[in-house]
PDB file of N, CA and C in Angstrom:
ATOM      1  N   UNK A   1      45.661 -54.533  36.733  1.00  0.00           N
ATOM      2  CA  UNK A   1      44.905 -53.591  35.912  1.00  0.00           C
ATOM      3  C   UNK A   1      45.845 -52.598  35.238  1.00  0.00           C
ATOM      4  N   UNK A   2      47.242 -52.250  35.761  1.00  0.00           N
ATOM      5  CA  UNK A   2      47.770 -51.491  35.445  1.00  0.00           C
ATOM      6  C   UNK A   2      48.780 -51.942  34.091  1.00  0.00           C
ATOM      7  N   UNK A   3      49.028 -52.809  34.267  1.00  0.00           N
ATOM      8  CA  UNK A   3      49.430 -53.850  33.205  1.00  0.00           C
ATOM      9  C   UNK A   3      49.114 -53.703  32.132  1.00  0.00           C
ATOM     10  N   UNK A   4      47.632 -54.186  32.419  1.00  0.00           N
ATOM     11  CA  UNK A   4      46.448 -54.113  31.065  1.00  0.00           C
ATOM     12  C   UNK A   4      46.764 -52.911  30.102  1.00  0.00           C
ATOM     13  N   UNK A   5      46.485 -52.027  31.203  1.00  0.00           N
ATOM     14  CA  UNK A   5      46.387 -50.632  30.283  1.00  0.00           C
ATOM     15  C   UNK A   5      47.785 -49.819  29.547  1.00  0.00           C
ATOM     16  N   UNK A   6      48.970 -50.508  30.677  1.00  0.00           N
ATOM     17  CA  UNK A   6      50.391 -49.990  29.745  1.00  0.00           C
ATOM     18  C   UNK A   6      50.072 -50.953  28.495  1.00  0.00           C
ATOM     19  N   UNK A   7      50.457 -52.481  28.614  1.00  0.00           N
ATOM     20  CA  UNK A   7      50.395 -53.853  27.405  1.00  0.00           C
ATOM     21  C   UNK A   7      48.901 -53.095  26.383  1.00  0.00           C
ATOM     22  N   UNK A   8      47.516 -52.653  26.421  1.00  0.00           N
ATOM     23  CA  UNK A   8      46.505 -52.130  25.614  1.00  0.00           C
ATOM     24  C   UNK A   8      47.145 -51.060  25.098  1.00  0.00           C
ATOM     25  N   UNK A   9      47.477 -49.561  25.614  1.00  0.00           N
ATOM     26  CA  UNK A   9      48.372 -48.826  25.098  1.00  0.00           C
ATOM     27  C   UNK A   9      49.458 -48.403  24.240  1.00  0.00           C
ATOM     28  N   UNK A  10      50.512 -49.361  24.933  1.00  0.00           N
ATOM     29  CA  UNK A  10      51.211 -49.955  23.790  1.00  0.00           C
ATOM     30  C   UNK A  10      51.141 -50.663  22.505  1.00  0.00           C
ATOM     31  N   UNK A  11      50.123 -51.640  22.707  1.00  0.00           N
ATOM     32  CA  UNK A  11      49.963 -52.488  21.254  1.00  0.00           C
ATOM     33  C   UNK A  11      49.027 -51.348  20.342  1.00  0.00           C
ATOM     34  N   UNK A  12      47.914 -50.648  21.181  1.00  0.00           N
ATOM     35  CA  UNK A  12      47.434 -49.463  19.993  1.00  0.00           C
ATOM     36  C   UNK A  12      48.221 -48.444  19.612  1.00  0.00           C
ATOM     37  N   UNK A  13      49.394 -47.987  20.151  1.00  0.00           N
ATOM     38  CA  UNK A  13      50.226 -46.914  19.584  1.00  0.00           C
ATOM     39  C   UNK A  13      50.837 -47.717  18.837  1.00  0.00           C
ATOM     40  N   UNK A  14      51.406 -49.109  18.786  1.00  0.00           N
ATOM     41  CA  UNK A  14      52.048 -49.831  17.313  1.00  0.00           C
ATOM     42  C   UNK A  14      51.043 -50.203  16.607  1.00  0.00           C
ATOM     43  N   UNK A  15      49.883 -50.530  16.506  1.00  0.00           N
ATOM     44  CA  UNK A  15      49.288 -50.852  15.622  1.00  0.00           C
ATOM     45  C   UNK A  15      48.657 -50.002  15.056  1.00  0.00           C
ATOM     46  N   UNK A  16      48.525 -48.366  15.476  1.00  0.00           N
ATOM     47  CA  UNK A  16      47.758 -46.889  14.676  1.00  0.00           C
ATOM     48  C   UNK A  16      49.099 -46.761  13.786  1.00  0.00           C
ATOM     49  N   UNK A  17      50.318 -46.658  14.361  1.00  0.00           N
ATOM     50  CA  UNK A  17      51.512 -46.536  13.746  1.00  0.00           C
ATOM     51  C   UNK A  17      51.758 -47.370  12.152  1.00  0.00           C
ATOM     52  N   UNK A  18      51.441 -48.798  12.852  1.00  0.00           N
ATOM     53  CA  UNK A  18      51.860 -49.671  11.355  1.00  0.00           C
ATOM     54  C   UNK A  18      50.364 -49.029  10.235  1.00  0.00           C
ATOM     55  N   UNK A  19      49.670 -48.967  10.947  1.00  0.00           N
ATOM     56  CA  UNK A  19      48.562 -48.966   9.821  1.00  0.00           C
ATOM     57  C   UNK A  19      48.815 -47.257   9.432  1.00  0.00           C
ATOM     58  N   UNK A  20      48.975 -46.149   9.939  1.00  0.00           N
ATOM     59  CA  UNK A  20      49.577 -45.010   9.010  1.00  0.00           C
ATOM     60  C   UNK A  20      50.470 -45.488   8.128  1.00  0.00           C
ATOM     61  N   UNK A  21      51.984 -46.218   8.295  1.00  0.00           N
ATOM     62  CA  UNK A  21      52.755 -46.811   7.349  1.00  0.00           C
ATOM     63  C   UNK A  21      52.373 -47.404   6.366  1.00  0.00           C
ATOM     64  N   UNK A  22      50.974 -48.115   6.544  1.00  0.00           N
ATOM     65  CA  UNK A  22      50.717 -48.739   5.249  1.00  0.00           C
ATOM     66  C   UNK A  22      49.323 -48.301   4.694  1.00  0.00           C
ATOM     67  N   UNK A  23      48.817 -47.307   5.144  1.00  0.00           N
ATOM     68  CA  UNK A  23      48.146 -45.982   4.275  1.00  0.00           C
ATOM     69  C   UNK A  23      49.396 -45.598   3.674  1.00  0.00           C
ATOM     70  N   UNK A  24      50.324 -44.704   4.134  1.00  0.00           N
ATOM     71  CA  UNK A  24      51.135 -43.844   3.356  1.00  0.00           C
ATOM     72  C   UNK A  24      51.711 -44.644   2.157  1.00  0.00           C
ATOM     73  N   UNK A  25      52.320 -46.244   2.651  1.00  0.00           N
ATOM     74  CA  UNK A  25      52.987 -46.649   1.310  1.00  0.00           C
ATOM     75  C   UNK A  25      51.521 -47.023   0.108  1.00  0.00           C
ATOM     76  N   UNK A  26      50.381 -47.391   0.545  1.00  0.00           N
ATOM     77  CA  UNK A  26      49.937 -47.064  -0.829  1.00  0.00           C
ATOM     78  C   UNK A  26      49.412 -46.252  -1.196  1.00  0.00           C
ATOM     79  N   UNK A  27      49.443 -45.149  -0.303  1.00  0.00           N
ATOM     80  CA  UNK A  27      49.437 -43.590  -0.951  1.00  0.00           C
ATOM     81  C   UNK A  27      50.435 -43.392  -2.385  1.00  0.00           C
ATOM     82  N   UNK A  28      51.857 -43.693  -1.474  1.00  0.00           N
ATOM     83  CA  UNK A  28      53.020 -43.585  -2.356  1.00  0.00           C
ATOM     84  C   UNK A  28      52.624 -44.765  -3.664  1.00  0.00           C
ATOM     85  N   UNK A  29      52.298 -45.580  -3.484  1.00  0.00           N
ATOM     86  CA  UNK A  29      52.091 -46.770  -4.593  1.00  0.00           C
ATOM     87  C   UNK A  29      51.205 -45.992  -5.648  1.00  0.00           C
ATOM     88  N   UNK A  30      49.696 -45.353  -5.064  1.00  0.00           N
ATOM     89  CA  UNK A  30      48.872 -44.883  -5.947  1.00  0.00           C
ATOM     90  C   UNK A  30      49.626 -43.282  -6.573  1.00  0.00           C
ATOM     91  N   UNK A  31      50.291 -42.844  -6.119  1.00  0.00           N
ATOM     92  CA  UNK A  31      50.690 -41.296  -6.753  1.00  0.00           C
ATOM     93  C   UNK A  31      52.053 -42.116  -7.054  1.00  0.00           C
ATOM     94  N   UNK A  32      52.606 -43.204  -7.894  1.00  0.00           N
ATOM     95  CA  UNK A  32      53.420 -43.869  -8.853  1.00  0.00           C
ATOM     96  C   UNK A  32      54.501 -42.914  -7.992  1.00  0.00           C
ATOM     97  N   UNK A  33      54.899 -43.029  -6.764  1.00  0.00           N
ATOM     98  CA  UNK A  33      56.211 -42.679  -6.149  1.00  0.00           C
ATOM     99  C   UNK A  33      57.674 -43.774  -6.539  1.00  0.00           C
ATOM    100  N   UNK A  34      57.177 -44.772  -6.682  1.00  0.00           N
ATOM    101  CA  UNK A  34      57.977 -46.122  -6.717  1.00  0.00           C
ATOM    102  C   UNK A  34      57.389 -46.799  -7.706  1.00  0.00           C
ATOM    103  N   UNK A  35      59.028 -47.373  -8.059  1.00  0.00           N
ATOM    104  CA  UNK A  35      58.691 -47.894  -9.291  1.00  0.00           C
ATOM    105  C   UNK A  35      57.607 -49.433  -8.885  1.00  0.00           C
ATOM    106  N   UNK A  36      56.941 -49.747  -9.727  1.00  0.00           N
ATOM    107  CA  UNK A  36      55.853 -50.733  -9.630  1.00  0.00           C
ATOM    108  C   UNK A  36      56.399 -52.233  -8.599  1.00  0.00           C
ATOM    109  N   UNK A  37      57.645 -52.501  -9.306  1.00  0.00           N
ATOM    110  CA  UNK A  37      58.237 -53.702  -8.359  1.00  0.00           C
ATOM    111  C   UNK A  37      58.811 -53.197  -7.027  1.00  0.00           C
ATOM    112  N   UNK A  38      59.058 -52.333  -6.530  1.00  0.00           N
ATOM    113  CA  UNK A  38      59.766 -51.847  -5.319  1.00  0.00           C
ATOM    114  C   UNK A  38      58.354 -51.587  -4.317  1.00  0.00           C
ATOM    115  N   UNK A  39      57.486 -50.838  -5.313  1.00  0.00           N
ATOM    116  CA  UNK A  39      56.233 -50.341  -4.880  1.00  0.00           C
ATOM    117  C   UNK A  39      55.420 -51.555  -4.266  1.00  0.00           C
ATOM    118  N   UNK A  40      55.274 -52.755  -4.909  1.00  0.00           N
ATOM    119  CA  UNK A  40      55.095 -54.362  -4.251  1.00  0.00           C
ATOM    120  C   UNK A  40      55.853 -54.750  -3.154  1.00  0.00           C
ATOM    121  N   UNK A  41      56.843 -55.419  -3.231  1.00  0.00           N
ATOM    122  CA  UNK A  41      57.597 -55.090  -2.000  1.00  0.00           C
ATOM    123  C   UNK A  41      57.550 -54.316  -0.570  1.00  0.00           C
ATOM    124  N   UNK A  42      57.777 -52.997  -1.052  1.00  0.00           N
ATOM    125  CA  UNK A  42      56.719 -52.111   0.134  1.00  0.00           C
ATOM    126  C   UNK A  42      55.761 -52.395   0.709  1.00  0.00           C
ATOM    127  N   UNK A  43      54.466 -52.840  -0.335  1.00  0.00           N
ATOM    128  CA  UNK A  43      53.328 -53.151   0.334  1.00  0.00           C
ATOM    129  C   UNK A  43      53.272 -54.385   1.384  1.00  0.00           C
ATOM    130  N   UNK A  44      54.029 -55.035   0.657  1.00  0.00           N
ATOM    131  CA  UNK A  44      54.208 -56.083   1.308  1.00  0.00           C
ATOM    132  C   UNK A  44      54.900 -56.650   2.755  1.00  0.00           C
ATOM    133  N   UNK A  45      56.064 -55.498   2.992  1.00  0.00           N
ATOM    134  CA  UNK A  45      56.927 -55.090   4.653  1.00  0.00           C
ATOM    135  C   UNK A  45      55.557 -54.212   4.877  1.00  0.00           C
ATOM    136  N   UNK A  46      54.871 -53.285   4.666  1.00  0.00           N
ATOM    137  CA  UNK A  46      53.662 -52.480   5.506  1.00  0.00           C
ATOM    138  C   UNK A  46      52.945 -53.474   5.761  1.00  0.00           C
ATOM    139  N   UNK A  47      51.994 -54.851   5.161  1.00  0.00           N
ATOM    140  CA  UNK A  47      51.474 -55.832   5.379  1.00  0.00           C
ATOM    141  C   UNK A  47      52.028 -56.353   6.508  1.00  0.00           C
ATOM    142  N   UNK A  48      53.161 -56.745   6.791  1.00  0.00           N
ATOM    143  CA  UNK A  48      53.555 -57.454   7.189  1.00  0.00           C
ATOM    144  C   UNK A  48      53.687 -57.207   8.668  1.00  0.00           C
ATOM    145  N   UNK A  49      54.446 -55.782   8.995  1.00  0.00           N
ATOM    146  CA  UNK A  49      54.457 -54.548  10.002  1.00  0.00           C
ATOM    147  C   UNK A  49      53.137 -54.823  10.611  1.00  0.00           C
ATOM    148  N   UNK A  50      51.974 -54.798   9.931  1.00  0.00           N
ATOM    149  CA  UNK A  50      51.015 -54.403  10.528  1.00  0.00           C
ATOM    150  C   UNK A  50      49.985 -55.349  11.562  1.00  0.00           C
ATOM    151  N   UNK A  51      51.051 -56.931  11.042  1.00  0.00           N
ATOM    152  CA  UNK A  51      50.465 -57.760  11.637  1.00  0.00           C
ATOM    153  C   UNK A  51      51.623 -57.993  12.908  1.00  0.00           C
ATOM    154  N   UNK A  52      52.490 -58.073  12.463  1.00  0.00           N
ATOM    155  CA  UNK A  52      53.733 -58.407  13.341  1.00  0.00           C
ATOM    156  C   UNK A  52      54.152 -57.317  15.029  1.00  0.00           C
ATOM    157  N   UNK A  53      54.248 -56.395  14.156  1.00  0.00           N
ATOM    158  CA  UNK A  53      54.457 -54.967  15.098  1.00  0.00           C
ATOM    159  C   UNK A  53      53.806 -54.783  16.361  1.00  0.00           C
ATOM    160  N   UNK A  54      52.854 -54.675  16.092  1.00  0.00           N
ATOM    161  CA  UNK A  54      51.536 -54.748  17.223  1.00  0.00           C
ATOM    162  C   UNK A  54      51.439 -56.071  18.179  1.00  0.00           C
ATOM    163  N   UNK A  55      51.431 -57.023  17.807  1.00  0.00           N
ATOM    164  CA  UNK A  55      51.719 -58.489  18.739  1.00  0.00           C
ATOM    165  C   UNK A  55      53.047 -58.472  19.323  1.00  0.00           C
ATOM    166  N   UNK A  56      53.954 -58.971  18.395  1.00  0.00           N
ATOM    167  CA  UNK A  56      55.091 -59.289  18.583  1.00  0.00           C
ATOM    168  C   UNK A  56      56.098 -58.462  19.399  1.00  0.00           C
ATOM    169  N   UNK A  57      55.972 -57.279  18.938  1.00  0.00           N
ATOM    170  CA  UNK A  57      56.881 -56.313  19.592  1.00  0.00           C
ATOM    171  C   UNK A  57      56.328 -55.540  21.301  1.00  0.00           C
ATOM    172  N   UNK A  58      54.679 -55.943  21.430  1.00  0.00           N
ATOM    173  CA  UNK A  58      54.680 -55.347  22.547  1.00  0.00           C
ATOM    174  C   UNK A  58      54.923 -56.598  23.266  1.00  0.00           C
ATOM    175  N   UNK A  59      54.723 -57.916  23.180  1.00  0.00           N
ATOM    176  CA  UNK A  59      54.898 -58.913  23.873  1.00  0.00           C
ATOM    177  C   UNK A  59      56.600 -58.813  24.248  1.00  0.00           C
ATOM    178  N   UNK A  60      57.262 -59.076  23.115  1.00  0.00           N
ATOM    179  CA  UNK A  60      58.591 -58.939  23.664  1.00  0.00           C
ATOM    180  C   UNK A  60      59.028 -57.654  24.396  1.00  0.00           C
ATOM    181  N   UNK A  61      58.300 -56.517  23.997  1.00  0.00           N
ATOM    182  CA  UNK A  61      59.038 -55.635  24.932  1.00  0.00           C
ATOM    183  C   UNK A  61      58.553 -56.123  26.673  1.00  0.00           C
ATOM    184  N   UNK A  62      57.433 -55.966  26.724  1.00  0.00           N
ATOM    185  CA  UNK A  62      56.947 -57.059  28.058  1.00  0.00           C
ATOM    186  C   UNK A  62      57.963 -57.871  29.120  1.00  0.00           C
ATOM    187  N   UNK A  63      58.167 -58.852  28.111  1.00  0.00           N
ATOM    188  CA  UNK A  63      59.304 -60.002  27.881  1.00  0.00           C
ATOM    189  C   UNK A  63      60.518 -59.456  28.664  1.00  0.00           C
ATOM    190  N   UNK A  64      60.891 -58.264  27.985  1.00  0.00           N
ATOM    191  CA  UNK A  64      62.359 -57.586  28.491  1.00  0.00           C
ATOM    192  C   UNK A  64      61.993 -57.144  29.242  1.00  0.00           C
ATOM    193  N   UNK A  65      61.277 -56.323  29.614  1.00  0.00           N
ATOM    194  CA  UNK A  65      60.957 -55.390  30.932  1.00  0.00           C
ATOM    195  C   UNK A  65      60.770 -56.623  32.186  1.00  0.00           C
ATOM    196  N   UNK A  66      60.391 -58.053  32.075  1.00  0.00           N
ATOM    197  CA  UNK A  66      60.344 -58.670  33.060  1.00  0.00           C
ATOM    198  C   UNK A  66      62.063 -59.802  33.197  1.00  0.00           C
ATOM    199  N   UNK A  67      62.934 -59.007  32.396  1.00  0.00           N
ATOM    200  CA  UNK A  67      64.259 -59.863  32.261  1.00  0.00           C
ATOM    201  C   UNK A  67      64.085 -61.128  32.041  1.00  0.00           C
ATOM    202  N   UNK A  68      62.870 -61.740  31.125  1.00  0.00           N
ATOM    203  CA  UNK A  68      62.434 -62.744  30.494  1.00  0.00           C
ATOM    204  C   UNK A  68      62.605 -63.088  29.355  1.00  0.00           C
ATOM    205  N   UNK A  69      63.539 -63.603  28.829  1.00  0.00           N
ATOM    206  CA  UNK A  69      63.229 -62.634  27.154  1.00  0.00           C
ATOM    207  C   UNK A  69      63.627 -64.725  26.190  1.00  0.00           C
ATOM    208  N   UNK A  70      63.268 -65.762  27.334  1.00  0.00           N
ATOM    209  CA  UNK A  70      63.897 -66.924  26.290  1.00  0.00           C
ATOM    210  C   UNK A  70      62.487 -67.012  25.730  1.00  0.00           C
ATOM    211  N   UNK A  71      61.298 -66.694  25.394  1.00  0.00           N
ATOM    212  CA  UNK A  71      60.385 -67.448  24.962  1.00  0.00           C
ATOM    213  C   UNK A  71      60.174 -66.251  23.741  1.00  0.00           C
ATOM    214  N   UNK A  72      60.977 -65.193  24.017  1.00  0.00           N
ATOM    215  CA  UNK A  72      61.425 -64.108  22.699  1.00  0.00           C
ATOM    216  C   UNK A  72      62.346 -64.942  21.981  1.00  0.00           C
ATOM    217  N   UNK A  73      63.517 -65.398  22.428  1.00  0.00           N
ATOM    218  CA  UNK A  73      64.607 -65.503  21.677  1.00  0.00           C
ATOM    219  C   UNK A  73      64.285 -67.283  21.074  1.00  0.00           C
ATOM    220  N   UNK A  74      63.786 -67.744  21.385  1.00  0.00           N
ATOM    221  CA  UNK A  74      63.389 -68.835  20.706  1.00  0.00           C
ATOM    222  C   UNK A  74      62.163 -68.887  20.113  1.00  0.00           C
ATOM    223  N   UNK A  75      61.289 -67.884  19.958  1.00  0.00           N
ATOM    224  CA  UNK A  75      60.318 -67.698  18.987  1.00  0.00           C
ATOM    225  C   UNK A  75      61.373 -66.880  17.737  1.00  0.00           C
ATOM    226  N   UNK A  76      62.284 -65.914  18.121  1.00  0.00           N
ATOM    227  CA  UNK A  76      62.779 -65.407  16.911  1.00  0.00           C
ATOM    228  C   UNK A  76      63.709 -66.325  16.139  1.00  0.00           C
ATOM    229  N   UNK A  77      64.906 -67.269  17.188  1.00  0.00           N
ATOM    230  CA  UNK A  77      65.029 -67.825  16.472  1.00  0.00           C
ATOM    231  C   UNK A  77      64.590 -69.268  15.233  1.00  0.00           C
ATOM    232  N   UNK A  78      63.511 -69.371  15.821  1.00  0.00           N
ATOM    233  CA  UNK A  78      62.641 -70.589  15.490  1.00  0.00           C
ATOM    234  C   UNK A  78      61.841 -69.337  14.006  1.00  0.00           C
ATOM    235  N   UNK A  79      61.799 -68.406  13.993  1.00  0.00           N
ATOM    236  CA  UNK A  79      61.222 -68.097  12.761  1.00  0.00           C
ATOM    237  C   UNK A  79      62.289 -67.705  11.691  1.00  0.00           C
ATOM    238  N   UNK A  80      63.773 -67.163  12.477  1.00  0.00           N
ATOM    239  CA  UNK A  80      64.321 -67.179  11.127  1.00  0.00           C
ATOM    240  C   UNK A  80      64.753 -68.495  10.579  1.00  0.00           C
ATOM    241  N   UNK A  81      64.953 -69.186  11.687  1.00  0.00           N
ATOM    242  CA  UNK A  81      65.315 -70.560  10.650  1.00  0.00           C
ATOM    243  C   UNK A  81      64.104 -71.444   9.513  1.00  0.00           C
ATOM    244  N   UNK A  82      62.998 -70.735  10.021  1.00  0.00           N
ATOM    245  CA  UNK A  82      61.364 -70.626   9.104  1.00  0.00           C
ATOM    246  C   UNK A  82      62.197 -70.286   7.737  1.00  0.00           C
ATOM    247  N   UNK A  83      62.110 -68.818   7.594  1.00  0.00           N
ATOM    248  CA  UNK A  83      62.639 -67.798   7.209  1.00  0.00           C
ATOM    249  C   UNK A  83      63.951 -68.135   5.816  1.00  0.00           C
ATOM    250  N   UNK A  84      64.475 -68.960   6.650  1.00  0.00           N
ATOM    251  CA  UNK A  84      65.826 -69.265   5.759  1.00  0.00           C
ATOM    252  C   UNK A  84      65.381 -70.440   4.811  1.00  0.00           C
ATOM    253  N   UNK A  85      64.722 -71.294   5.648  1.00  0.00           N
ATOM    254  CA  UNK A  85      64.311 -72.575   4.652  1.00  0.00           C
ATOM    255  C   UNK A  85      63.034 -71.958   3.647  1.00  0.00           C
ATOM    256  N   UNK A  86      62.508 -70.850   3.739  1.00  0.00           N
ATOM    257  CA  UNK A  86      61.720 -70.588   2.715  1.00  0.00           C
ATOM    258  C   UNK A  86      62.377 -70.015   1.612  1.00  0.00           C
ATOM    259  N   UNK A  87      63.473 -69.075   2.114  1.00  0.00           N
ATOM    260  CA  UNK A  87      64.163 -68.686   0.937  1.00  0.00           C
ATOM    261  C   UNK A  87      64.961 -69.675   0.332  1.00  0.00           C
ATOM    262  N   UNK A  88      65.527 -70.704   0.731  1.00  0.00           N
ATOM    263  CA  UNK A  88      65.866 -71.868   0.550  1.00  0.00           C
ATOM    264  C   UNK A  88      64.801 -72.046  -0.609  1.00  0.00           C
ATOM    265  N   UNK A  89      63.969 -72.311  -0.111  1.00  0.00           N
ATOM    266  CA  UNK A  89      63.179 -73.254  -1.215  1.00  0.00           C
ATOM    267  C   UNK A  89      62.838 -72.033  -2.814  1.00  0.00           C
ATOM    268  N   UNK A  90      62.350 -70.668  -2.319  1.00  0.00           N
ATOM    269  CA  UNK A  90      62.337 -69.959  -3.080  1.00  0.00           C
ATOM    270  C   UNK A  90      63.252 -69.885  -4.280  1.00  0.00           C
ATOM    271  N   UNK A  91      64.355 -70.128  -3.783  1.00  0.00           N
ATOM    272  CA  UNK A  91      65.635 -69.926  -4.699  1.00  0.00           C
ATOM    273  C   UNK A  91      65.980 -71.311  -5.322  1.00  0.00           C
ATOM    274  N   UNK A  92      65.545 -72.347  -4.959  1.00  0.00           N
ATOM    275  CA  UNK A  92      65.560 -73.713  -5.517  1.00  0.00           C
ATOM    276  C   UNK A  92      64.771 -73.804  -6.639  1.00  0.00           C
ATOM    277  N   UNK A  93      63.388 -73.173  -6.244  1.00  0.00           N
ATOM    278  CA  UNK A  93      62.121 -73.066  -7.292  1.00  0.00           C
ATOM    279  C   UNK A  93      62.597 -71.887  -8.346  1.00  0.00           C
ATOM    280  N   UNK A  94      63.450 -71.062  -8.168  1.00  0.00           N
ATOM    281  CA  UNK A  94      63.656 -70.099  -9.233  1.00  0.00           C
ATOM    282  C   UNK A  94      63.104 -68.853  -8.939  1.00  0.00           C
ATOM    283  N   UNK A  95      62.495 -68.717  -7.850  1.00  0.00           N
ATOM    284  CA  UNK A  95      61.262 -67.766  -7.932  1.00  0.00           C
ATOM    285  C   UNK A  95      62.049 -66.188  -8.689  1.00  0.00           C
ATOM    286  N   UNK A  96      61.151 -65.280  -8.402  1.00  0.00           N
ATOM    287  CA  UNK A  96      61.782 -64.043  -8.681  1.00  0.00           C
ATOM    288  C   UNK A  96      61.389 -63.272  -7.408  1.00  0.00           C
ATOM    289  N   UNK A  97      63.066 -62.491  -7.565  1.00  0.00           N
ATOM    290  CA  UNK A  97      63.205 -61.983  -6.275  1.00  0.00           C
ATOM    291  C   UNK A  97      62.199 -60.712  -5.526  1.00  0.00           C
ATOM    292  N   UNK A  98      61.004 -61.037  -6.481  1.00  0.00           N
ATOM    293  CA  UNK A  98      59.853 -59.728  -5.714  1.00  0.00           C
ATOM    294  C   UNK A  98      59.186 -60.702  -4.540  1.00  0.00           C
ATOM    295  N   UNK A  99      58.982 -61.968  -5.027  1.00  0.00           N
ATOM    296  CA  UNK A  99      58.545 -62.616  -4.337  1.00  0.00           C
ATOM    297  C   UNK A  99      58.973 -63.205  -2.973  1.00  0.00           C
ATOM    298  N   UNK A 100      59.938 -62.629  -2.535  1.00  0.00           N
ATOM    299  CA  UNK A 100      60.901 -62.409  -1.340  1.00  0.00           C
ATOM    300  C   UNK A 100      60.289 -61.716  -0.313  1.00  0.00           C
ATOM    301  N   UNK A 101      59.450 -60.314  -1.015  1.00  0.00           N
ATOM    302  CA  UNK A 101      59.342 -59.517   0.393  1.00  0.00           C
ATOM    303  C   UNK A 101      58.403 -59.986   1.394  1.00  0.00           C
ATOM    304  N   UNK A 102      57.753 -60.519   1.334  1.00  0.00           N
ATOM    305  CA  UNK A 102      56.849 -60.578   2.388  1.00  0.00           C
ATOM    306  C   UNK A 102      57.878 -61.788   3.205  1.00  0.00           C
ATOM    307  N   UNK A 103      58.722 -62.321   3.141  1.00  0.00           N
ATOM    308  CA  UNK A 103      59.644 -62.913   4.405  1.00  0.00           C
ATOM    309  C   UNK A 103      60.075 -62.264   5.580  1.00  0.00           C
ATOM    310  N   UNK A 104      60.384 -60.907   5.023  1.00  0.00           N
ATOM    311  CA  UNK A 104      61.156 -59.945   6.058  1.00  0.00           C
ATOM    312  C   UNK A 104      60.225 -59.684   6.956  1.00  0.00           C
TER     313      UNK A 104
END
């Protein structure tokens, strides 16, 4: 039970967190803080944060706290090599480089 409530705790203090981050960046987007293409981008790491952050990061912290950490390190590395072959292909296709951010 005690578990529960550190692992519940944790994932709601990262996930109130990512989602302020991505109020504020399209705060910043709507009061034209950033220029329009950077301002995309942004939205797009806050998107991304908001899904990732909250799962991912309380699981692995978990992970470490139980000196467990291969089913971390082969989920991370199994996504950047995702990761690389998309930009791979991105850059084969020509894309333009806004269309990048949501990888990170």
């Amino acid at each position: 039970a005690q578990l529960g409530t550190v692992l519940g705790s944790a994932f709601a203090l990262r996930f109130s967190v990512s989602v302020a981050a991505l109020l504020l960046t399209w705060l910043g987007i709507a009061l034209h803080f950033f220029d329009p293409l950077v301002g995309a981008m942004l939205a797009g790491l806050a998107v991304t944060m908001l899904f990732r952050e909250p799962f991912v990061g309380v699981i692995n912290a978990w992970l470490q706290s139980m000196t467990y950490s291969k089913p971390q390190l082969l989920t991370s590395m199994s996504t950047a090599v995702l990761k690389a072959g998309l930009v791979y292909l991105l850059v084969r296709a020509a894309a333009e480089p806004s269309r990048f951010g949501w990888l990170w």
